[in-house]
C-alpha atoms as a PDB file:
ATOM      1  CA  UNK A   1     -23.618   2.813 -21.096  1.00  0.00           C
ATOM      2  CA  UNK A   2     -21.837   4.176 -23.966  1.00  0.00           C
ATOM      3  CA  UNK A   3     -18.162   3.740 -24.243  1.00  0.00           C
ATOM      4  CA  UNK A   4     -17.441   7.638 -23.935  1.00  0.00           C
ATOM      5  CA  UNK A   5     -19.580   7.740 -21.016  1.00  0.00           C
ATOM      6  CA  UNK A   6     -17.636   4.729 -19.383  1.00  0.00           C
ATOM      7  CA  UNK A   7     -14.390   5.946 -19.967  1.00  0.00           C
ATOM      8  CA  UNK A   8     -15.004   9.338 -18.423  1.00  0.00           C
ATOM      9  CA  UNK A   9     -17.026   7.768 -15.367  1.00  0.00           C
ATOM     10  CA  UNK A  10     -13.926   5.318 -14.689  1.00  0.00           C
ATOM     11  CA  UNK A  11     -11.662   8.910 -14.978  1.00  0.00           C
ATOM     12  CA  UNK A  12     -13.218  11.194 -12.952  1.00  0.00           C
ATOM     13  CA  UNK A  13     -14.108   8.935  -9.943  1.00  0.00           C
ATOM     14  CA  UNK A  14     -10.211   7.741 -10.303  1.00  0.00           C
ATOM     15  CA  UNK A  15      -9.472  11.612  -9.964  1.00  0.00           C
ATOM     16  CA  UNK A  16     -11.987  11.636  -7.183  1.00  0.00           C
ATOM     17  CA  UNK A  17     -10.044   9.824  -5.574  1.00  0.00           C
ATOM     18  CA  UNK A  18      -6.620  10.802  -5.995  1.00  0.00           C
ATOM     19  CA  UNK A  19      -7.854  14.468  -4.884  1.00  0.00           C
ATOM     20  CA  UNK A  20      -9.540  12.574  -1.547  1.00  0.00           C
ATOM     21  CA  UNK A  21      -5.880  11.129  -1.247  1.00  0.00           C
ATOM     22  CA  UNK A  22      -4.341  13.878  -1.423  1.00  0.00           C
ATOM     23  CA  UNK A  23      -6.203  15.960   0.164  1.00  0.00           C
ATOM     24  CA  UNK A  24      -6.661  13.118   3.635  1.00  0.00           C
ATOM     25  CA  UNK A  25      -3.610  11.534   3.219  1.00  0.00           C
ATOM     26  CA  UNK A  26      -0.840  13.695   1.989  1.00  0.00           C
ATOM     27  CA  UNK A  27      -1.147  16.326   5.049  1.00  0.00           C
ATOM     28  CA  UNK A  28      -0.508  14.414   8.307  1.00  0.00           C
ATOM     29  CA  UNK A  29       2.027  12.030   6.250  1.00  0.00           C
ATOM     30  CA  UNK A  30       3.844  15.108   5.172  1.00  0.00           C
ATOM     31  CA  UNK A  31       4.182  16.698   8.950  1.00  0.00           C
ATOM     32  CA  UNK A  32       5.035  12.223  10.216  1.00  0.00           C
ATOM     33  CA  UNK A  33       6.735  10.925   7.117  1.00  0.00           C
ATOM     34  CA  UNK A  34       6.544   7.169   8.547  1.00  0.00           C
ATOM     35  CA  UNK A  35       4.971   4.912   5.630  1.00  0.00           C
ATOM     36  CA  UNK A  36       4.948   2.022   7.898  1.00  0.00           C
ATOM     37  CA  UNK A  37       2.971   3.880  10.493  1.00  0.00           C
ATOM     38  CA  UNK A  38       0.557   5.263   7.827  1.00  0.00           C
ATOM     39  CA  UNK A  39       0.046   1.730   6.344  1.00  0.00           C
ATOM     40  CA  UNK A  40      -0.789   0.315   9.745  1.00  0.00           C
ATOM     41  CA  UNK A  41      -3.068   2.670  10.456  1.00  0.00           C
ATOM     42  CA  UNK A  42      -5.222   1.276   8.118  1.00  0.00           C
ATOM     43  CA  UNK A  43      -5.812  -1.499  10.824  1.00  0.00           C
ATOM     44  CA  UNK A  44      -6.263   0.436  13.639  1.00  0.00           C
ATOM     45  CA  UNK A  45      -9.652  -0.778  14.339  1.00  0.00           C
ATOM     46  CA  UNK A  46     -11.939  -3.733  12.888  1.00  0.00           C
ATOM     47  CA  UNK A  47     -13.417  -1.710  10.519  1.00  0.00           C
ATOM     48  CA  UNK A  48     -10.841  -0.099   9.423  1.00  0.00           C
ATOM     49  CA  UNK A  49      -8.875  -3.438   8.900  1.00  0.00           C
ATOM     50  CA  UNK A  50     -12.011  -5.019   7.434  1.00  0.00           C
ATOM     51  CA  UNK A  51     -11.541  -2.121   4.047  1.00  0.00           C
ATOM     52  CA  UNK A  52      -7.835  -2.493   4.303  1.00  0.00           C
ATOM     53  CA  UNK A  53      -7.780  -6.414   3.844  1.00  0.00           C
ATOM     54  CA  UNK A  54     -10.163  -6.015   0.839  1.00  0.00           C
ATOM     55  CA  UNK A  55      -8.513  -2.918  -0.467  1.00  0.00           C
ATOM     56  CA  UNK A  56      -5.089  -4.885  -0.239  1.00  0.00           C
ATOM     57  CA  UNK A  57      -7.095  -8.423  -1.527  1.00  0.00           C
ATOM     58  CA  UNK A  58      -8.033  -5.760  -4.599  1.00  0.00           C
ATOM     59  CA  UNK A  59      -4.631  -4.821  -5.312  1.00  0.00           C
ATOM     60  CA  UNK A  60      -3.392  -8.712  -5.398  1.00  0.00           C
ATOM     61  CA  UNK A  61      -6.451  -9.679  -7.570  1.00  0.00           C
ATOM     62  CA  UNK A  62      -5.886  -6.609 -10.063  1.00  0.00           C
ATOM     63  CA  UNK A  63      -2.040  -7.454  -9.995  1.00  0.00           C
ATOM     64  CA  UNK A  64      -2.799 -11.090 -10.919  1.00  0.00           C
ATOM     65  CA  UNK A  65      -5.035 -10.054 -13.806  1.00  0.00           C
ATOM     66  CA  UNK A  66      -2.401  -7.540 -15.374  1.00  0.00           C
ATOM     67  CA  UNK A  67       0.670  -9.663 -15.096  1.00  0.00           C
ATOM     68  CA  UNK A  68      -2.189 -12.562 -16.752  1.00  0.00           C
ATOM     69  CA  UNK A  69      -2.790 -10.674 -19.329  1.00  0.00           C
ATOM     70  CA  UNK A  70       0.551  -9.063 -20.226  1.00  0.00           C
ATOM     71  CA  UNK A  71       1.095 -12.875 -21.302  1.00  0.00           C
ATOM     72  CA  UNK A  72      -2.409 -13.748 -22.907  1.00  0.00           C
ATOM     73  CA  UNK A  73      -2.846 -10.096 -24.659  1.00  0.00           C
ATOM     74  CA  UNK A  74       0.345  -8.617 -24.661  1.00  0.00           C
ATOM     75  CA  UNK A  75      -0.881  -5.271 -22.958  1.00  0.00           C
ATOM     76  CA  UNK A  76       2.433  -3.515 -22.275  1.00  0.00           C
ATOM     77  CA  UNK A  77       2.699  -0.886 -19.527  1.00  0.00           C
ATOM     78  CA  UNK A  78      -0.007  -2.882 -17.039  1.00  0.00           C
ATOM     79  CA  UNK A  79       3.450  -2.411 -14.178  1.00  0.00           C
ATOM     80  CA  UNK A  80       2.337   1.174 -14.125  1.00  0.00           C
ATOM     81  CA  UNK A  81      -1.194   0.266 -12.912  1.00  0.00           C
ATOM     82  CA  UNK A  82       0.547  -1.948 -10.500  1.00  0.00           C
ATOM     83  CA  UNK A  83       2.795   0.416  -9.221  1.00  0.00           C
ATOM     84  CA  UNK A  84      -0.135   3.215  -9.221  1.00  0.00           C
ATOM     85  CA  UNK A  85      -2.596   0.661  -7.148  1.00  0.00           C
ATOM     86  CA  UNK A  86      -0.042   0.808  -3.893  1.00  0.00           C
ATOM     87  CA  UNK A  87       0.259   4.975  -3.989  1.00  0.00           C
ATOM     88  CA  UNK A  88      -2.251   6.512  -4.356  1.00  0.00           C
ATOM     89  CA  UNK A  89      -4.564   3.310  -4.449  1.00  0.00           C
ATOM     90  CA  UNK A  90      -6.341   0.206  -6.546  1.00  0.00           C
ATOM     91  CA  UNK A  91      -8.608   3.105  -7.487  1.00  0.00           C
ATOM     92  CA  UNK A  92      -6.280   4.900  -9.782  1.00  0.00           C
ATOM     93  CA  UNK A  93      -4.232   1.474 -10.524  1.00  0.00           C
ATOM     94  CA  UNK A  94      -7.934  -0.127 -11.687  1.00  0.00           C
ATOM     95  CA  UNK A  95      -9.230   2.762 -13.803  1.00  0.00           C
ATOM     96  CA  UNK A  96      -6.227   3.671 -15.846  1.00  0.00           C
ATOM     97  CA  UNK A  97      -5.741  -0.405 -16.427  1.00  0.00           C
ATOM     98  CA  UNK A  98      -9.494  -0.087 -17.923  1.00  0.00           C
ATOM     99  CA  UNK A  99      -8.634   2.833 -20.065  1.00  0.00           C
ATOM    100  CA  UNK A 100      -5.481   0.817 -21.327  1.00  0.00           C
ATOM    101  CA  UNK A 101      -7.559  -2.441 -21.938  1.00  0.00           C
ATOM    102  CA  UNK A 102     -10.204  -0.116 -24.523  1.00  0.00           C
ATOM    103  CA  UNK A 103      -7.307   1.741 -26.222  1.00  0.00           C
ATOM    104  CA  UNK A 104      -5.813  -1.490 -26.972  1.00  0.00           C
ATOM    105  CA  UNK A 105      -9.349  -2.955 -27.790  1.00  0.00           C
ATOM    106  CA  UNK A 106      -9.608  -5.775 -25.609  1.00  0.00           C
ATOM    107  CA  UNK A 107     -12.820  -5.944 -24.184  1.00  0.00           C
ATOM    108  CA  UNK A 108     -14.517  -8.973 -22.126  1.00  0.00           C
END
């Protein structure tokens, strides 16, 4: 795949998302503004908790791999994708941590 073609498949299913967040999300925790009650919704059944624990496993692993390589490449601004993979998701977090990682040239 060619590097333009990567770069806008990472973007637009990372705005995919965000408007599927918004869109699911945003509504019902507008009209019940309880975060804790929207977060354990996510385990409201075994599937449900099944996604959740990897979605959350995601986040840690991503995390792990920014703060890594703040050290090891000195890529500045990875917090942002931290902060970004808790609201609205690892989706957005992970995609704009790949678009980083090619502007700043590291690749592998």
């Amino acid at each position: 795949m060619a590097a333009g073609a990567f770069k806008a498949t990472i973007a637009a299913a990372a705005l995919a998302f965000l408007a599927v967040f918004v869109a699911v999300v945003m509504p019902p925790l507008i009209a019940h503004p309880d975060i804790a009650g929207a977060f354990a919704a996510g385990f409201v059944n075994p599937y449900a908790s099944g996604y959740s624990a990897d979605t959350l496993a995601c986040w840690v692993i991503l995390s792990a791999w920014i703060l890594y390589e703040r050290h090891t490449h000195g890529i500045r601004h990875g917090w942002v994708c931290i902060v970004l993979g808790m609201v609205p998701g690892v989706a957005v977090g992970f995609a704009l941590y790949l678009l980083i990682r090619i502007r700043r040239g590291v690749v592998g």
